[in-house]
Structures are given as C-alpha cells and as structure tokens.
N, C-alpha and C. Protein backbone atom coordinates (compact mmCIF):
# COMPACT_ATOMS: atom_id res chain seq x y z
N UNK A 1 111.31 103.05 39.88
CA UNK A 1 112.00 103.80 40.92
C UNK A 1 111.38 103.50 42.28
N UNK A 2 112.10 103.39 43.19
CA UNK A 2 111.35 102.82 44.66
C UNK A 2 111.11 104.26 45.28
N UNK A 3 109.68 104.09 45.94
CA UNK A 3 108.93 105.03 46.62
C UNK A 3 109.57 104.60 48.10
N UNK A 4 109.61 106.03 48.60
CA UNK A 4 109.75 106.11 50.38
C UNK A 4 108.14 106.07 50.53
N UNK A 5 107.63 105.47 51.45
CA UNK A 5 106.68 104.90 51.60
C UNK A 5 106.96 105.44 53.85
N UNK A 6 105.47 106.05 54.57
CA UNK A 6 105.53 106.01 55.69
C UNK A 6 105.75 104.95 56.89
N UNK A 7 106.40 104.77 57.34
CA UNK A 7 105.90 104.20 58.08
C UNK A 7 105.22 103.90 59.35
N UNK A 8 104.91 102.70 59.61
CA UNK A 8 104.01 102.92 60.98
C UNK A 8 104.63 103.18 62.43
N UNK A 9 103.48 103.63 62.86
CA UNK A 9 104.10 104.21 64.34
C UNK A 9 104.44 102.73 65.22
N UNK A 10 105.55 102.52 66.26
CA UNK A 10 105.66 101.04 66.94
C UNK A 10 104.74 101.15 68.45
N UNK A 11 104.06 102.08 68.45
CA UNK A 11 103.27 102.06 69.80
C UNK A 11 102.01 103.15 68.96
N UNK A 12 100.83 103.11 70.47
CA UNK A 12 99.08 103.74 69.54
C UNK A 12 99.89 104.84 70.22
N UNK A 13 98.46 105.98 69.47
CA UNK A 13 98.62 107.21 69.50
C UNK A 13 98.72 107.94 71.07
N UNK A 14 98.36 106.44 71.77
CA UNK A 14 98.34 107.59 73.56
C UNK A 14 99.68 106.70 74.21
N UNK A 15 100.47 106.22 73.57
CA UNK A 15 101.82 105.38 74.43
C UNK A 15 102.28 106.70 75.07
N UNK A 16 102.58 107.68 74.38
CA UNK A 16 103.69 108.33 75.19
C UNK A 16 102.94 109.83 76.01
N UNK A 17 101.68 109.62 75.88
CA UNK A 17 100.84 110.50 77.54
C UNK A 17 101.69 110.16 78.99
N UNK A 18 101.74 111.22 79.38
CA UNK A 18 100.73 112.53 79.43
C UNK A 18 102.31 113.47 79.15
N UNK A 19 103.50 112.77 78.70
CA UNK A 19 104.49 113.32 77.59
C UNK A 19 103.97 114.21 76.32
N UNK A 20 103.89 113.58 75.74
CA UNK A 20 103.29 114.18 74.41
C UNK A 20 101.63 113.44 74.31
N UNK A 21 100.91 114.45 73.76
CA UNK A 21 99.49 113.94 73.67
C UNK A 21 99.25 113.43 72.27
N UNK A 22 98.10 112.21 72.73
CA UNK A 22 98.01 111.49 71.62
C UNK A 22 97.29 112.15 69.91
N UNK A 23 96.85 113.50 70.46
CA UNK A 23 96.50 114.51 69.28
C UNK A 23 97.38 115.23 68.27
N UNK A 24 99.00 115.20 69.40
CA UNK A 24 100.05 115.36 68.70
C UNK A 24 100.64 114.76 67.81
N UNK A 25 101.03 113.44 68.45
CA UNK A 25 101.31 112.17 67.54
C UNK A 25 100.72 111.96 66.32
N UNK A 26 99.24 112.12 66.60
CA UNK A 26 98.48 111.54 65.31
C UNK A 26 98.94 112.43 64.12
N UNK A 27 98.76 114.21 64.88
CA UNK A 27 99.24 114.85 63.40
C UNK A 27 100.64 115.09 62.81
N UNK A 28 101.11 114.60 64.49
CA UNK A 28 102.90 115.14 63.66
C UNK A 28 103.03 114.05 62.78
N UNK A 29 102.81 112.90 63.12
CA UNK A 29 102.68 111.45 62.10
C UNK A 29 102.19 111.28 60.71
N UNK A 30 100.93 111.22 60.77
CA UNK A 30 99.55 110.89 59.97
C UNK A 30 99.75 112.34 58.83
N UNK A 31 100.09 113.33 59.22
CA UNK A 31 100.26 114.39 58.57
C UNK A 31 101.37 115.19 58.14
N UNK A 32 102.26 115.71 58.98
CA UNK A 32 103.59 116.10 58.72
C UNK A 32 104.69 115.42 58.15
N UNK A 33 105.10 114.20 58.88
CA UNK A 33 105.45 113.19 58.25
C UNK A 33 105.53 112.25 56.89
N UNK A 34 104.08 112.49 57.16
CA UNK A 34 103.62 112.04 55.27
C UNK A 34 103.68 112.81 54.61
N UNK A 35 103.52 113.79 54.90
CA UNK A 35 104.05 114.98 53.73
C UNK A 35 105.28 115.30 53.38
N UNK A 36 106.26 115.21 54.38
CA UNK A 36 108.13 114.89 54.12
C UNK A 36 108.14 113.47 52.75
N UNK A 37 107.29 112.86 53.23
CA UNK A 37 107.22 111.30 52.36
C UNK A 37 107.03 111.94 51.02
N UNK A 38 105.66 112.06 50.70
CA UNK A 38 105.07 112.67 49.35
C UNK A 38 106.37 113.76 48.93
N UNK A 39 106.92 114.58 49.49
CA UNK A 39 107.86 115.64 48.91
C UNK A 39 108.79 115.08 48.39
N UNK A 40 109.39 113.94 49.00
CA UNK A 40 110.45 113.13 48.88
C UNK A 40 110.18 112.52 47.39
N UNK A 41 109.15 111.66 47.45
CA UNK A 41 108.66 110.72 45.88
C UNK A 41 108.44 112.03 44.67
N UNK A 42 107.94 113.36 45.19
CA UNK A 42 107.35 114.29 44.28
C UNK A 42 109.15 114.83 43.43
N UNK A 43 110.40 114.71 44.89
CA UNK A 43 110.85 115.44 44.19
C UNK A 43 111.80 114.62 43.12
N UNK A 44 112.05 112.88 43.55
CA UNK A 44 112.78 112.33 42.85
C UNK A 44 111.35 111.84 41.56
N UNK A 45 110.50 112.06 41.40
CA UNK A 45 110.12 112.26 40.15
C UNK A 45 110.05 113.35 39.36
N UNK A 46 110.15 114.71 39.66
CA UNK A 46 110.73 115.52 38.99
C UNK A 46 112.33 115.71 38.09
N UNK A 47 113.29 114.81 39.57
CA UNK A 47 114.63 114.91 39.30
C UNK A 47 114.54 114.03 37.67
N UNK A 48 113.70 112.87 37.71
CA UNK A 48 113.87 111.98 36.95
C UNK A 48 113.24 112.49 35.31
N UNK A 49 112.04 113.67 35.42
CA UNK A 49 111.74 114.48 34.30
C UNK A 49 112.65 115.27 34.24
N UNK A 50 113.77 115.57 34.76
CA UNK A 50 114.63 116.43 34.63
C UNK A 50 115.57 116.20 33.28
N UNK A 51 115.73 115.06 34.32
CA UNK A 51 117.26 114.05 33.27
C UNK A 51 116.41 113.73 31.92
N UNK A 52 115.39 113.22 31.85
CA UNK A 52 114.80 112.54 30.75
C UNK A 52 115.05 114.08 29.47
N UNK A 53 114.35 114.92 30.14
CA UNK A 53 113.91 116.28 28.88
C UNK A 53 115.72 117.22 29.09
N UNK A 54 116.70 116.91 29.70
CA UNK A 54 117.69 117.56 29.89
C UNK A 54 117.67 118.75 30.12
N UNK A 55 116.73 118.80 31.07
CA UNK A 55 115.84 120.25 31.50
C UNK A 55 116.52 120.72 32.89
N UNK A 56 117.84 121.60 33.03
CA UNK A 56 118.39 121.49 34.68
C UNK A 56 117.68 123.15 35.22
N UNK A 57 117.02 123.97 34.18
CA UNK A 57 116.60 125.19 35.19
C UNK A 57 116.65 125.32 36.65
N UNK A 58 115.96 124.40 37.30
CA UNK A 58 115.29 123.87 38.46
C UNK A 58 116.42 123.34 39.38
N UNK A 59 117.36 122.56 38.47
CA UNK A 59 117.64 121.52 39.34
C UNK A 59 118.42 122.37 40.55
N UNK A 60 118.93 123.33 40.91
CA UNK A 60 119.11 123.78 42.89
C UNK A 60 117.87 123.68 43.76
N UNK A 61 117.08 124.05 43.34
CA UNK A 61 115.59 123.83 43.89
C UNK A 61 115.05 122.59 44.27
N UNK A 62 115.34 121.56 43.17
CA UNK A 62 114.83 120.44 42.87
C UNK A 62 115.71 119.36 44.06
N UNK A 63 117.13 120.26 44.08
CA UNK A 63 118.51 119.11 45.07
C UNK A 63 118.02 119.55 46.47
N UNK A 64 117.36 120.97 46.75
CA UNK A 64 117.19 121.41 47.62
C UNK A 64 116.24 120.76 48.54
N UNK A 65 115.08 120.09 47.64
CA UNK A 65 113.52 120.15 48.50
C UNK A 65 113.93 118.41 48.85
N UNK A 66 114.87 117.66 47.52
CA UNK A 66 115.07 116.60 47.82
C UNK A 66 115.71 116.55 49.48
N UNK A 67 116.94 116.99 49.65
CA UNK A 67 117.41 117.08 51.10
C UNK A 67 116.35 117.28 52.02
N UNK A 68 115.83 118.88 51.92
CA UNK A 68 114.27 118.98 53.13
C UNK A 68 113.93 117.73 53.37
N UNK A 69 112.89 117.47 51.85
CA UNK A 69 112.16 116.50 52.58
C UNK A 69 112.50 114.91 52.93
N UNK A 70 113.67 114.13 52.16
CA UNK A 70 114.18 113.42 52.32
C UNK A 70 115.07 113.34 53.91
N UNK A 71 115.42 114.24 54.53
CA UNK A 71 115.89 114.53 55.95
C UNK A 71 114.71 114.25 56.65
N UNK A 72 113.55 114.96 56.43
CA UNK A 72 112.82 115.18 56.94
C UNK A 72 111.90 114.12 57.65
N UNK A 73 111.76 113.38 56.66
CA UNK A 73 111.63 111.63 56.70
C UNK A 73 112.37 110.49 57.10
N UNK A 74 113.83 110.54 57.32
CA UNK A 74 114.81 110.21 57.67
C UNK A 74 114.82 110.25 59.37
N UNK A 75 114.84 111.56 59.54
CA UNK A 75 114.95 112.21 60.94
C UNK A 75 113.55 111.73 61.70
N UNK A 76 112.24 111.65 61.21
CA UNK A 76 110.92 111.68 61.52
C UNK A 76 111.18 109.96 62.42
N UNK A 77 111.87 109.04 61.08
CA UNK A 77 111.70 107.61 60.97
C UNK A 77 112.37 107.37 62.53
N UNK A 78 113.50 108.11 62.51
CA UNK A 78 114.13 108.05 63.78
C UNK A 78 113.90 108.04 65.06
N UNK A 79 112.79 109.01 65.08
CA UNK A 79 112.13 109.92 66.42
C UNK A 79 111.21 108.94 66.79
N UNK A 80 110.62 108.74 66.10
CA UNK A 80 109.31 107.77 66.37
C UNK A 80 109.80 106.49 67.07
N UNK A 81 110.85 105.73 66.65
CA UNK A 81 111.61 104.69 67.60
C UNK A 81 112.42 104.88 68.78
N UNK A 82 112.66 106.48 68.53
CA UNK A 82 113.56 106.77 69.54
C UNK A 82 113.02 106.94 71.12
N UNK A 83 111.73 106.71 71.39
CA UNK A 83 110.70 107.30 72.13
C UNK A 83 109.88 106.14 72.98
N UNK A 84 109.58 105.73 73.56
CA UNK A 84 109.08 104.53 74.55
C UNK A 84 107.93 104.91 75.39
N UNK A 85 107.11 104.55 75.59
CA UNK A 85 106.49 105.23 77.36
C UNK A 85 107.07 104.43 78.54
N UNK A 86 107.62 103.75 78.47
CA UNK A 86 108.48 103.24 79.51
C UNK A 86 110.05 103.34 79.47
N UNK A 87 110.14 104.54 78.99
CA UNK A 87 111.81 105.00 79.16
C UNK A 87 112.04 106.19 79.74
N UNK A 88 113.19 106.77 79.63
CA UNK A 88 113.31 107.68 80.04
C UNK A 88 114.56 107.54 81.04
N UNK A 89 114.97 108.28 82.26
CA UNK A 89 116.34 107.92 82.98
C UNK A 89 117.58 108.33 82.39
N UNK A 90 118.44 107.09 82.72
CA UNK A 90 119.93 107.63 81.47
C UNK A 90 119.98 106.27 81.54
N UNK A 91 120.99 106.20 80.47
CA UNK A 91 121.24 104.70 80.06
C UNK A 91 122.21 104.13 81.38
N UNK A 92 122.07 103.06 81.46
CA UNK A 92 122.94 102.18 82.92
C UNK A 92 122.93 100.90 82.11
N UNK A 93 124.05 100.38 82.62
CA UNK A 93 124.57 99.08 82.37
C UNK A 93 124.36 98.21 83.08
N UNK A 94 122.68 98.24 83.92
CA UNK A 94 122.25 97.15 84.42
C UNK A 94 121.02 96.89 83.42
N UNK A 95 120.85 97.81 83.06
CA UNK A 95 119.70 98.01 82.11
C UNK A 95 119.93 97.15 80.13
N UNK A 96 121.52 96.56 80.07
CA UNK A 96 121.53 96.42 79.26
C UNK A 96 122.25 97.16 78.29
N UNK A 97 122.74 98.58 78.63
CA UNK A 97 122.97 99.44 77.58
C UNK A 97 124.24 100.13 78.09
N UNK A 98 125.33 99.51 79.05
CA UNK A 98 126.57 99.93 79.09
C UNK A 98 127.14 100.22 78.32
N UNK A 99 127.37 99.76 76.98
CA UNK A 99 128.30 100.41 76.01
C UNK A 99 127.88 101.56 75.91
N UNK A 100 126.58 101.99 75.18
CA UNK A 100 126.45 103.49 75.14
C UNK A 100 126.48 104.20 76.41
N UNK A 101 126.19 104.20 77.45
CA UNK A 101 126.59 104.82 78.70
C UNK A 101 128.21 104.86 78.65
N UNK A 102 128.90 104.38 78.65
CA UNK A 102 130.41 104.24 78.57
C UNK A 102 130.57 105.44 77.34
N UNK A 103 129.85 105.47 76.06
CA UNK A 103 130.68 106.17 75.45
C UNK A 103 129.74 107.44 74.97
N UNK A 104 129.12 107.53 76.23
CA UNK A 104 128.56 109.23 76.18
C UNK A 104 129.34 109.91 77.52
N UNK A 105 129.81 108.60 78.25
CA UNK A 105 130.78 109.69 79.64
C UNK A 105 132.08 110.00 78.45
N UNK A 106 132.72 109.22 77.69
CA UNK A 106 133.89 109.51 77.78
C UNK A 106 133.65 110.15 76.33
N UNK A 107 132.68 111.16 75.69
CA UNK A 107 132.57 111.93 74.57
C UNK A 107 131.97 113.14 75.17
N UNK A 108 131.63 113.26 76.29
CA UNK A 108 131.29 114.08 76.70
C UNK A 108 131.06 114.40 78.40
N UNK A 109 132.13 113.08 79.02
CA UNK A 109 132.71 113.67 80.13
C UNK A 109 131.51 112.97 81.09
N UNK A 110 130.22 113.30 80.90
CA UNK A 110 129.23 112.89 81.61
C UNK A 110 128.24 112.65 81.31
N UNK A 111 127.06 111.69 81.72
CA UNK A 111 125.51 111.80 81.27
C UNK A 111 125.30 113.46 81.20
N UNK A 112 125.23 113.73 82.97
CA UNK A 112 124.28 115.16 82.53
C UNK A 112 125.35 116.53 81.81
N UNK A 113 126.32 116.22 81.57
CA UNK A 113 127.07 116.56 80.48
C UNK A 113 126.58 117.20 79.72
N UNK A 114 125.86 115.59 79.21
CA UNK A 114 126.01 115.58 77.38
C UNK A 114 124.09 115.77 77.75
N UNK A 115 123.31 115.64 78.32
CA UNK A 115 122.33 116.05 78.50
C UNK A 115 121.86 117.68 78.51
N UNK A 116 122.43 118.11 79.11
CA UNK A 116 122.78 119.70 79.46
C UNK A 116 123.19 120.38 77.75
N UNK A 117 124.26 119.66 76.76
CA UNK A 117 124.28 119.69 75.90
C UNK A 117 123.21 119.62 74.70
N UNK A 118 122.66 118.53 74.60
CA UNK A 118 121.71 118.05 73.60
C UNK A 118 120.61 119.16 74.12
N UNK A 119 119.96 119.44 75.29
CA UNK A 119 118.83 120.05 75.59
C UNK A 119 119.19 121.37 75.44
N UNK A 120 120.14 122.57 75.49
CA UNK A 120 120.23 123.52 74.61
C UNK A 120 120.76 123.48 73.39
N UNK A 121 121.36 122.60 72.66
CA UNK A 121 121.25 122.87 70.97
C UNK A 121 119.73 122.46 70.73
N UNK A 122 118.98 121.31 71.20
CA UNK A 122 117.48 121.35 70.58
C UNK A 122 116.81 122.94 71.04
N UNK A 123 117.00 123.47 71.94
CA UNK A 123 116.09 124.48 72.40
C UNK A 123 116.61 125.88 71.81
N UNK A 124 117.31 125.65 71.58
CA UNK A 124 118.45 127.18 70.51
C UNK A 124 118.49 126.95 69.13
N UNK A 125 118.13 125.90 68.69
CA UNK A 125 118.19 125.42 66.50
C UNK A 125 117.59 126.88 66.13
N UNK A 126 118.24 127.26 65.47
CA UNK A 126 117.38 128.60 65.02
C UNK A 126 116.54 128.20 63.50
N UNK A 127 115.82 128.76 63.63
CA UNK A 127 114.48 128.42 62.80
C UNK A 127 114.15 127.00 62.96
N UNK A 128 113.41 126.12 62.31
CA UNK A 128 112.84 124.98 63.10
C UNK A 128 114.05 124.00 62.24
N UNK A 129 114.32 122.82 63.41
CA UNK A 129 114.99 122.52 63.16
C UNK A 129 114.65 121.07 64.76
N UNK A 130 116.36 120.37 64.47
CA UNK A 130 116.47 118.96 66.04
C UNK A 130 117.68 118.77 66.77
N UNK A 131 117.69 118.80 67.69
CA UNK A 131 118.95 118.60 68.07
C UNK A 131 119.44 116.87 68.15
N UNK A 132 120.22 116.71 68.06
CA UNK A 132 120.98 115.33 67.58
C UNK A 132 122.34 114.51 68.30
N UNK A 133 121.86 114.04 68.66
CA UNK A 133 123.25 113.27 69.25
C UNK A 133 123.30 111.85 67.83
N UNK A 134 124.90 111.83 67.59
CA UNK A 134 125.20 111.21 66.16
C UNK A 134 126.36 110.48 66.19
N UNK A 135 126.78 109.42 65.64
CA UNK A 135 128.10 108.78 66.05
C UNK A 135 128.92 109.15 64.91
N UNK A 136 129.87 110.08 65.29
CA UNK A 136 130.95 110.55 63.66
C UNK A 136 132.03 109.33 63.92
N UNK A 137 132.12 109.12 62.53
CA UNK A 137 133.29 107.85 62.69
C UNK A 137 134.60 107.88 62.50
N UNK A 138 134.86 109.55 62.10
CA UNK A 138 136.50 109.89 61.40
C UNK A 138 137.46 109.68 63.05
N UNK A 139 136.50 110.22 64.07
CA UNK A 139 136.54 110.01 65.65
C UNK A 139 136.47 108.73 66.56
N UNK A 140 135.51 108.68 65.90
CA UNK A 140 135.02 107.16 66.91
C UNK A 140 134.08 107.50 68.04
N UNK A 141 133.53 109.16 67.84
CA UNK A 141 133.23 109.51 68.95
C UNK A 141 131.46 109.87 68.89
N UNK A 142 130.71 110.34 69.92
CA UNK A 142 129.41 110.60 69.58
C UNK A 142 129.34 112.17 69.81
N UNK A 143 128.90 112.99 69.04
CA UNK A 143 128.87 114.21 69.09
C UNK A 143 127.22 114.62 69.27
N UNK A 144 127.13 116.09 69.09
CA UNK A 144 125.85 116.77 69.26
C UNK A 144 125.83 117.62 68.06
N UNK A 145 124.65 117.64 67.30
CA UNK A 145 124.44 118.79 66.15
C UNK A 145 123.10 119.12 66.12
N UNK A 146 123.52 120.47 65.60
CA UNK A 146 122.12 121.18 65.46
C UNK A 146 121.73 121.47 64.66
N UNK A 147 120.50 120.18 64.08
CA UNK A 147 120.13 120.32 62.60
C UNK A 147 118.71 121.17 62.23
N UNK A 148 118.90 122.63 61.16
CA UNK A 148 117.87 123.44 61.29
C UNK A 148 117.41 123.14 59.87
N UNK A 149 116.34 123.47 59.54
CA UNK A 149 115.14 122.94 58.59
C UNK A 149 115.66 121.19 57.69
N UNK A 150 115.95 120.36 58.88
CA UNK A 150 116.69 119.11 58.49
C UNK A 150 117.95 119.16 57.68
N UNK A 151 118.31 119.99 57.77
CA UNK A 151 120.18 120.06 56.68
C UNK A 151 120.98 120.93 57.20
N UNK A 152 121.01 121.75 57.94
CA UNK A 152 122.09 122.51 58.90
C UNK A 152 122.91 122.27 59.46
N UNK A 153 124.23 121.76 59.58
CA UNK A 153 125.21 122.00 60.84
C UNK A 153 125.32 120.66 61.19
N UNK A 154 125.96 119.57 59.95
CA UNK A 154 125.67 119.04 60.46
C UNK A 154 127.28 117.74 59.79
N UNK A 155 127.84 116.96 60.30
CA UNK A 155 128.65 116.60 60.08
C UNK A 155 128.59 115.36 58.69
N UNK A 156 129.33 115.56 57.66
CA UNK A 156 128.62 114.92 56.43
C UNK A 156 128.61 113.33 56.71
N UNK A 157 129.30 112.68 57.25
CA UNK A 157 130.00 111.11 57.76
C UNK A 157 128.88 110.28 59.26
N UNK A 158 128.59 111.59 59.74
CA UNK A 158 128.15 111.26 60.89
C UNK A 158 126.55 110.76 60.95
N UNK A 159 126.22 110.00 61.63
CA UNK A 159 125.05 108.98 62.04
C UNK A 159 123.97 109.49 63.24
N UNK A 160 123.14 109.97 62.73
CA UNK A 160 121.96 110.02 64.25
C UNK A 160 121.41 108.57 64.89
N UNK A 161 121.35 109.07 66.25
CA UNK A 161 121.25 107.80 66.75
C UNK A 161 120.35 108.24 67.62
N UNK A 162 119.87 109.56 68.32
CA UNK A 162 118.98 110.13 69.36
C UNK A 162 119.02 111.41 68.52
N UNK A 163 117.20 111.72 68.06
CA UNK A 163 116.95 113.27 67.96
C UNK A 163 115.99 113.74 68.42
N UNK A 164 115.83 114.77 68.74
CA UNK A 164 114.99 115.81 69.50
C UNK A 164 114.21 116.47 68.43
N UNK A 165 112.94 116.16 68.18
CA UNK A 165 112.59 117.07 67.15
C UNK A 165 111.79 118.59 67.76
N UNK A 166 112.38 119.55 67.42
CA UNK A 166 112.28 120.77 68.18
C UNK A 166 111.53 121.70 67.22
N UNK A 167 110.55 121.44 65.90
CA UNK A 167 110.03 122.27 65.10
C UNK A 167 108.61 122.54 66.06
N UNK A 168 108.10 123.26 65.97
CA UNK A 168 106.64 123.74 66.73
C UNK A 168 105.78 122.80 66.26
N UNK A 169 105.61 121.62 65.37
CA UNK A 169 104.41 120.97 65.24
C UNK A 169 104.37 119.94 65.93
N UNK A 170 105.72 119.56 66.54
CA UNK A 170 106.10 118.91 67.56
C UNK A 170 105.47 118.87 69.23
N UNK A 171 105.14 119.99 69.20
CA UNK A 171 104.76 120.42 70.63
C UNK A 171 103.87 121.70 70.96
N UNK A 172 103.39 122.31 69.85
CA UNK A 172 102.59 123.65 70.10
C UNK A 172 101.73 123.21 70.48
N UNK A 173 100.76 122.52 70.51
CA UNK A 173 99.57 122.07 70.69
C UNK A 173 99.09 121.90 72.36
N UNK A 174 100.12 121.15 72.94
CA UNK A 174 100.47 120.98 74.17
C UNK A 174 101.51 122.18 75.34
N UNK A 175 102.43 122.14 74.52
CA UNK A 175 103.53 123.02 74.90
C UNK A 175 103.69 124.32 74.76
N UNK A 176 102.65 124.93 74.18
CA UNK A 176 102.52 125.97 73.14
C UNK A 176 103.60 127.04 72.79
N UNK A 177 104.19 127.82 73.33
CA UNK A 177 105.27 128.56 73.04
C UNK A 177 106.65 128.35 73.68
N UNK A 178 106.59 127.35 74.82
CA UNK A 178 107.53 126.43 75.90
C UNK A 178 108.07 125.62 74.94
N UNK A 179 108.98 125.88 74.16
CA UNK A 179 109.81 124.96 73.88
C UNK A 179 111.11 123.91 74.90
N UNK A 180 111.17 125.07 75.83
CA UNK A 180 112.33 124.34 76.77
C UNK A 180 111.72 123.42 77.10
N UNK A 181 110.67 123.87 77.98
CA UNK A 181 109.82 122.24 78.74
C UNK A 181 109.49 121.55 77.96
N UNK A 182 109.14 121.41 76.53
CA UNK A 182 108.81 119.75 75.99
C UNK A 182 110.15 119.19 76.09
N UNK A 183 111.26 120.04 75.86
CA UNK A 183 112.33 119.18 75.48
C UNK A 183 112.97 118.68 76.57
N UNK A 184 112.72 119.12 77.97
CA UNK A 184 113.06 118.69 79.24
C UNK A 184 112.10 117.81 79.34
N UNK A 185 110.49 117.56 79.12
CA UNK A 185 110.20 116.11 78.93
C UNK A 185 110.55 115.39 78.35
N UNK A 186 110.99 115.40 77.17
CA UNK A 186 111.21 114.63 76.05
C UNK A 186 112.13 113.52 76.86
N UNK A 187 113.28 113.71 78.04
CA UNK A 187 113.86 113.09 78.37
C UNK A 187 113.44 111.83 79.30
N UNK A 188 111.91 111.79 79.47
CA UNK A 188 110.84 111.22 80.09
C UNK A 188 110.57 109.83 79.21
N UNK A 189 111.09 109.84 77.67
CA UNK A 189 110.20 109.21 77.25
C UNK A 189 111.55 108.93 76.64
N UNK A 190 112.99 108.93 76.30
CA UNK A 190 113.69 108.50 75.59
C UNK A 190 113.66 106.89 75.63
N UNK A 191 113.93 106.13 74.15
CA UNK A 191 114.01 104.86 74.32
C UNK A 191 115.46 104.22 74.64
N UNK A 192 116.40 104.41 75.58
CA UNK A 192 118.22 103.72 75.42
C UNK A 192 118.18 102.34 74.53
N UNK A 193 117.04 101.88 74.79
CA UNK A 193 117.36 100.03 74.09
C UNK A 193 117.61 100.74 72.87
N UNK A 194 116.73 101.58 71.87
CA UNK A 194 117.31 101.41 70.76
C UNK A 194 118.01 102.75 70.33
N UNK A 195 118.55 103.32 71.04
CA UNK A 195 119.11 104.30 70.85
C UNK A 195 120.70 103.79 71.36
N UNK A 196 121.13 102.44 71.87
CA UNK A 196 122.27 101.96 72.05
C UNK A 196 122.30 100.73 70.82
N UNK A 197 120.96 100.21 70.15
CA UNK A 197 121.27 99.03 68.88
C UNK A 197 121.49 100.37 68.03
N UNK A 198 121.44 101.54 67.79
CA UNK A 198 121.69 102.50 66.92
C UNK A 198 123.31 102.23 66.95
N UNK A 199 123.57 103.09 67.71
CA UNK A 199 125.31 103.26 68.54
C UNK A 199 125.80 102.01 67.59
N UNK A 200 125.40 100.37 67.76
CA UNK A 200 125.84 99.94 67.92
C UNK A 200 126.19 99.60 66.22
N UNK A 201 125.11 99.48 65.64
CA UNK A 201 125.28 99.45 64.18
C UNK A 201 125.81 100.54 63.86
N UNK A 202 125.75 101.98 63.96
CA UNK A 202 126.28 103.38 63.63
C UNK A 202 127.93 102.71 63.46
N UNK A 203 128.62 101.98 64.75
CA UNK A 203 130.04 102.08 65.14
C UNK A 203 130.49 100.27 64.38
N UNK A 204 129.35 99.85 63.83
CA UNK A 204 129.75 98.97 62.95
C UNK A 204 129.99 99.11 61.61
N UNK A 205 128.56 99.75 61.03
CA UNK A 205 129.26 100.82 59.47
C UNK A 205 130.09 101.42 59.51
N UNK A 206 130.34 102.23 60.41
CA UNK A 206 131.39 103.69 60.23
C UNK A 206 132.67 103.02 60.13
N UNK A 207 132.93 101.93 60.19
CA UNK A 207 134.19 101.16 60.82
C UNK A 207 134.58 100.54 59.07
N UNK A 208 133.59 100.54 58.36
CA UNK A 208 134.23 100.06 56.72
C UNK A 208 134.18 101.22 56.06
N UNK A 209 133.89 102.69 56.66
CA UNK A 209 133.78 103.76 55.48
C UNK A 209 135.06 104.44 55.18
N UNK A 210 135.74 104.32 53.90
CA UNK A 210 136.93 104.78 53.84
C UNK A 210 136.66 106.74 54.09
N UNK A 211 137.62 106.94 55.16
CA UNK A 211 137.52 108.15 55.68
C UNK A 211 139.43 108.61 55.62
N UNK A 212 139.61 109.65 55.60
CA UNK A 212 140.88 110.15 55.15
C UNK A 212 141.44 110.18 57.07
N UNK A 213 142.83 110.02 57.47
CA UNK A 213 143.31 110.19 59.07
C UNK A 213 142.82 110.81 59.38
C-alpha cells in the first residue's frame, strides 16, 4: 500500500519573515503537518485491518479521521507552495499571470472583490478551519469556500488552487489571538506564479470530468 510520505518545504525556515516567523514554519511543518501524514498512513492501515478481519464497528470513525487527516495533508501540501517571500500584490498580466487575473475579475467582478471575499471566509471558518479560493468545473468558474476542520463547505468537484490556512497553529505564536491581521499579511507573501500553473491544470482536468449540465 503506498504511504503519504511529507514533504519538503521549497524555501528555509526564514523565506517568508518578518510575514510569518521562521519558528512558525518549522512547527506548523516539521510537526503538524507530519502528523496529518502519520494519521493519514495510521488510518488507511486500519481501514485495511478492517476489510481483512470484516470488522466495520469503527468504520464512520475510521472514514472520518481518513478525510481529517488526509485533507489535512492535502491542504498543508498546498499552502506551503502557495507562499513566496517575494510575492504578494495581485496577479497582473505583466507579471505573467493574466489568465488568472482575467478570471478572478470576471468570477468575482474584481481583484479586491474577491480579496475582500477570501479574507473574511478565512477569518470567520468557524472552528479551525481555511479559506479557499478553488476552480469548480460544473461552472468553469473560481469560487471561495470555507473549509472547517479540513472537510466543511465545501464543493465535491471543485479544486483548491489558493488557501489560507486559518487554524491557530498557523499564527498564534506570532499573531496570537489576531487572526484578521495574519490573514491580511498572508496577502504579503502569496505566490500568483503557482497559484495561476494551479488554475491552469485545475481548468485542464476539470475539462475531462464527466459532470451532469
């Protein structure tokens, strides 16, 4: 059975100072992260003693922690690329990244729009949770969701492509009970390069998934 396995961070632990501190990184990474990992392998080897002994007591529990932590790791893998120390701005089409600029005005009217958007669903997720900008494909369009303990609210088809991770281990350390202001930095440090090769593969899969009109 193949293990989810962590992976590495694409910049050191102080790229994205005096944004997020490099004490943060290390543990939201090195620690939190890997532990979404381990939950993930712990729970598809249980699933797999499940089936073997035809033992389902468990199994809501067992589908349950799989999602947690399997999201959890998913969403983590995301964040970590999504993030630059030399980004930040909005995406511009001198910069390379017109298509996604083009199709965050016309899904949501405007950059600071859809900015204004994403920064209160991350700052409102009730219980810990990220806010998400995602490309749904039944649309063609990029939406916003607000995903709480990684599985909440969240469109089953649809693709993250930019998330906000808004749980407190994210930012207490630094930010301590200010959730608004990390997430109004956070916009300091977004990466567009790959948060438009996202877009771009997102609107290339979505395009073979048989989806009903």
């Amino acid at each position: 059975m193949a293990l989810y396995t962590l992976p590495q961070l694409p910049y050191d632990y102080a790229a994205l100072a005096p944004v997020i501190s490099p004490e943060i990184i290390e543990l939201h990474h090195d620690k939190h992260h890997a532990a979404y990992v381990k939950g993930a392998n712990d729970a598809l080897e249980q699933l797999a003693e499940a089936r073997e002994k035809e033992a389902w007591g468990s199994i809501n529990g067992l589908e349950k922690n799989l999602a947690f932590h399997l999201s959890g790791h998913i969403l983590h893998s995301i964040y970590w690329h999504n993030m630059t120390g030399d980004g930040g701005g909005e995406p511009l089409e001198k910069d390379g990244v017109g298509e996604l600029a083009d199709a965050i005005a016309e899904s949501f009217g405007s950059f600071g729009r859809f900015k204004a958007q994403l920064s209160k669903a991350s700052a409102t997720t009730q219980g810990s949770g990220w806010g998400v900008m995602a490309y749904e494909p039944l649309s063609g369009r990029l939406i916003v969701e607000q995903v709480y303990d990684h599985q909440g609210n969240v469109g089953q088809g649809s693709t993250p492509i930019l998330v906000f991770d808004a749980w407190e281990h994210a930012f207490y350390l630094q930010y301590r009970n200010q959730k608004v202001d990390f997430i109004e930095a956070m916009w300091e440090v977004v990466n567009w390069q790959d948060v438009a090769r996202r877009y771009t593969a997102a609107k290339e899969r979505g395009e073979g998934l048989l989806l009903a009109p």
